[in-house]
Structures are given as C-alpha cells and as structure tokens.
Protein backbone atom coordinates (compact mmCIF):
# COMPACT_ATOMS: atom_id res chain seq x y z
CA UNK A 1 77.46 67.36 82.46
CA UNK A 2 74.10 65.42 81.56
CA UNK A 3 72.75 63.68 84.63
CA UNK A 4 69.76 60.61 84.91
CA UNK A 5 68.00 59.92 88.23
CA UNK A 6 68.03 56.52 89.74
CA UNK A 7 64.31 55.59 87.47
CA UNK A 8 66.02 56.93 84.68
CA UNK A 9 69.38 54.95 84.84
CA UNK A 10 67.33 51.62 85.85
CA UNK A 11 65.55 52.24 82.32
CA UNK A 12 68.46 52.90 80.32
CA UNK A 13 70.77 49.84 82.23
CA UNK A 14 67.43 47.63 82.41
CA UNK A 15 68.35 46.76 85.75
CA UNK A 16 65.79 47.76 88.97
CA UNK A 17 65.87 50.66 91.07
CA UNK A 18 66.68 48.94 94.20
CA UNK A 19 70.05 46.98 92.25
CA UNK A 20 71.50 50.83 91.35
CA UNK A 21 70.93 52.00 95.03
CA UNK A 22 73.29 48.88 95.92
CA UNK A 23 75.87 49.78 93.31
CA UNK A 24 76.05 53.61 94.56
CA UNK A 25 76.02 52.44 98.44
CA UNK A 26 79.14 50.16 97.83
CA UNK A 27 80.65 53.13 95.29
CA UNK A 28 80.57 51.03 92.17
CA UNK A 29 78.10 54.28 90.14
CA UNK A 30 81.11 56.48 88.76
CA UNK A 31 80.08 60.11 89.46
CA UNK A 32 77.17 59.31 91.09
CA UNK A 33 76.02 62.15 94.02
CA UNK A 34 73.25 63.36 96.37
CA UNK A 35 71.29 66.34 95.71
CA UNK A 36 68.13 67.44 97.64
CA UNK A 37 66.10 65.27 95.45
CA UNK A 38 67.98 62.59 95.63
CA UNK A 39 70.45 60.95 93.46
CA UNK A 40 71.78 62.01 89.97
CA UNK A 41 74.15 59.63 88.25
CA UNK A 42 75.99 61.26 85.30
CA UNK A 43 76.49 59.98 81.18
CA UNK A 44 79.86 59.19 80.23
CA UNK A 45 81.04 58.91 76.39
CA UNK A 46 80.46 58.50 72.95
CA UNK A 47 77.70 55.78 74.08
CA UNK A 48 75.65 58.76 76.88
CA UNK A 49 75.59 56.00 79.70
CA UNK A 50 76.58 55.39 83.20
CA UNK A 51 79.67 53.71 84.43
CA UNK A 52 79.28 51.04 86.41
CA UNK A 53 82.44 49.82 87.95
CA UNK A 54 82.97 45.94 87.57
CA UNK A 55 83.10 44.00 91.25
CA UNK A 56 86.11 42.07 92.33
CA UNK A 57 84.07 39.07 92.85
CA UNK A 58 81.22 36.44 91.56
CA UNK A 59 79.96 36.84 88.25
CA UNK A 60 80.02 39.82 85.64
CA UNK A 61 77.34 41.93 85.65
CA UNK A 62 74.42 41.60 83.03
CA UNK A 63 73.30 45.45 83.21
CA UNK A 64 74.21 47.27 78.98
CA UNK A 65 77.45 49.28 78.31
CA UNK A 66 75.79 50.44 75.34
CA UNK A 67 72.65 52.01 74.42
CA UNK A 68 69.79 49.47 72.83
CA UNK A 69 70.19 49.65 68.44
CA UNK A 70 67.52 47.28 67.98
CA UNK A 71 63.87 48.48 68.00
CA UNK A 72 61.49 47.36 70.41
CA UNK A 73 59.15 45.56 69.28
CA UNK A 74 55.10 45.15 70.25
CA UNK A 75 53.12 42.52 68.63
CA UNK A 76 49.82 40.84 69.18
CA UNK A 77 49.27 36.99 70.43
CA UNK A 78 46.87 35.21 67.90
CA UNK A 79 46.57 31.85 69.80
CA UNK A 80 46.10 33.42 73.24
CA UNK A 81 43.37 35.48 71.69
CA UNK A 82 41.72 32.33 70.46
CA UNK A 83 42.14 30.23 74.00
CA UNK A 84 40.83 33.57 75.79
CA UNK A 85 37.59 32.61 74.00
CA UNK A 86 37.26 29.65 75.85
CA UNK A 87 38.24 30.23 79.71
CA UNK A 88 37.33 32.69 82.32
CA UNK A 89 40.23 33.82 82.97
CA UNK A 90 41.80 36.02 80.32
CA UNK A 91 45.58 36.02 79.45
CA UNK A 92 47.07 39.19 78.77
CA UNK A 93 48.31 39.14 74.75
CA UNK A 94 50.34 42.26 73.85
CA UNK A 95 53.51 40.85 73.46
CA UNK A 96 56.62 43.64 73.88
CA UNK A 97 59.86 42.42 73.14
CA UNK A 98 63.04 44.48 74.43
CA UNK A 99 66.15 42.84 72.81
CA UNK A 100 65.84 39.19 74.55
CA UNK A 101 63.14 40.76 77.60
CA UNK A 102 59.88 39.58 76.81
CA UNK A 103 57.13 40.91 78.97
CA UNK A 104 52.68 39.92 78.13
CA UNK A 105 50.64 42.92 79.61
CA UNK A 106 47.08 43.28 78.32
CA UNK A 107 47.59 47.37 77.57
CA UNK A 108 50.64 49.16 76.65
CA UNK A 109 51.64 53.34 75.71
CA UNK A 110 54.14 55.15 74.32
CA UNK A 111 55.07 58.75 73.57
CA UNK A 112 57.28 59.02 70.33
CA UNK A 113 58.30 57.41 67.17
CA UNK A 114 56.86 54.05 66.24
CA UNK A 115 55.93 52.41 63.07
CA UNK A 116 53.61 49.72 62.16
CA UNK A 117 54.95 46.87 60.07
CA UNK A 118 52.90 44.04 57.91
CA UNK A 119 55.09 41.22 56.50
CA UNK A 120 52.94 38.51 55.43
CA UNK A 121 55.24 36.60 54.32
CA UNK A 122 57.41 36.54 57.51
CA UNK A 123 58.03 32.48 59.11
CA UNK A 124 60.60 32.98 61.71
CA UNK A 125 60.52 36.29 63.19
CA UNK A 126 58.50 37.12 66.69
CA UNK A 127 57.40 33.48 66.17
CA UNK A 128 55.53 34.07 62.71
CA UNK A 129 54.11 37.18 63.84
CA UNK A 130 52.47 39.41 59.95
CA UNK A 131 51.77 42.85 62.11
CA UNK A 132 54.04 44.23 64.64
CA UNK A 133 54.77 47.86 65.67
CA UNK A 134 58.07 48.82 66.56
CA UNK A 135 59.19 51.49 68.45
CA UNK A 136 62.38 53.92 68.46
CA UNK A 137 64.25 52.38 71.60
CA UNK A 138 64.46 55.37 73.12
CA UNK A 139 61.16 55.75 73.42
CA UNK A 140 59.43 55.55 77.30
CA UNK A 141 57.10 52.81 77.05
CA UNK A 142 54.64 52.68 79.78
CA UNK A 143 53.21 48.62 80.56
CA UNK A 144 50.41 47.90 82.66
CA UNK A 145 51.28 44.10 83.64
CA UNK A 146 47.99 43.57 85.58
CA UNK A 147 46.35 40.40 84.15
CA UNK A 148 42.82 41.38 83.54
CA UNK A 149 40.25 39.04 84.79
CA UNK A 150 36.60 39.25 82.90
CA UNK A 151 33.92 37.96 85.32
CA UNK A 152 30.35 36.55 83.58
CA UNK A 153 27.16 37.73 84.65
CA UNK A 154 24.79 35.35 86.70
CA UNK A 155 21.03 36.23 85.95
C-alpha cells in the first residue's frame, strides 16, 4: 500500500501540516499510523488520495477528494513591474496560480514538466496575461514568498 507523510498529504489536500495532525489526533485520517519517523497516511482509489472522514459538525471541509486536472499556472505581473520602477519598496511579481490559490513571490522552482505558452491574442485569461508557463500539477513547486526589499545607495 502507497503511503504520503504528513508534508506530502498537506501538498496533495492543500491544506497545512498542523490542520492534518488535528484530523489524525481526533481519528478523522483513514489508515493513518505511527512509524519511527513519524506519520504515514495511506492512498485510497482510483483518484491515489487520502480519506478524510467528514465531521459530525460545523461546516464541510474545503481540503480536494480528487487530484488537481488543471495545470498550474506561473505568469509574470506587467503593471507591478512598472510601479516597482517608481517606489522603494519592491512588490514581488511572479504570479502562480493553483486552481483558485493565488500566491505573488518574487522567485519560484520546479523540477518536472512545464511548458511555456504565448497567446497574444488572449483578453480574459490570468487577467490578459500573452506569456505564461504552466506546469504538470503534479509537479513540486518550490516558492520563496519573502518580499524582496532593494535599498539605494547614499554617497
């Protein structure tokens, strides 16, 4: 049986760490046991992911029952590059787009498949964006969300 640690299953559910160590303490993680190394949560069906099992009360839980189709998608910020120009500060503009997660970071990696798209005459997706790469959603994407902060020179 195929088994994910606790980083891996937070990945593939897109929920944190610290929410799956609260499902497997109140035995909601179907399968899930303790090894020396801690945790391993095993894959169940057609789909390869966890169970979670639903609570009896409050509100439904938003983590995915099904592994992601859609690609995900890195673009590039044109008007934050242009209003960088002007301040001190400097917004980070790599855009990555993980169905409807957005997240800015100023640097991001990958290991795997990706492909770079130009559509110039796209209007309405990734808000007009020509250039985007997208990336196999499998794929372990590595952000660095630090805001990076360009100082000037006094002389």
């Amino acid at each position: 049986m195929e088994t994910l640690t606790i980083t891996e299953a937070s990945s593939l559910l897109e929920m944190s760490r610290q929410r799956i160590l609260q499902l497997i303490h109140a035995k909601r993680v179907k399968g899930a046991y303790k090894t020396q190394k801690g945790w391993k949560i095993p894959l169940y069906g057609k789909t390869r992911m966890p169970r979670i099992i639903r609570g009896k009360r409050g509100r439904k839980g938003q983590w995915l029952v099904k592994r992601r189709i859609k690609p995900t998608v890195i673009h590039v910020n044109k008007g934050l590059i242009g209003s960088n120009n002007n301040r001190d500060e400097k917004d980070p503009v790599i855009i990555v787009r993980k169905g409807s997660k957005t997240t800015y970071c100023p640097e991001v990696s990958f290991n795997g498949q990706c492909k770079i798209v130009y559509r110039p005459d796209n209007q309405t997706l990734y808000a007009g964006a020509k250039v985007w790469i997208e990336v196999n959603p499998d794929t372990k994407i590595s952000l660095k969300s630090e805001t990076i902060i360009l100082k000037k020179e006094v002389n």
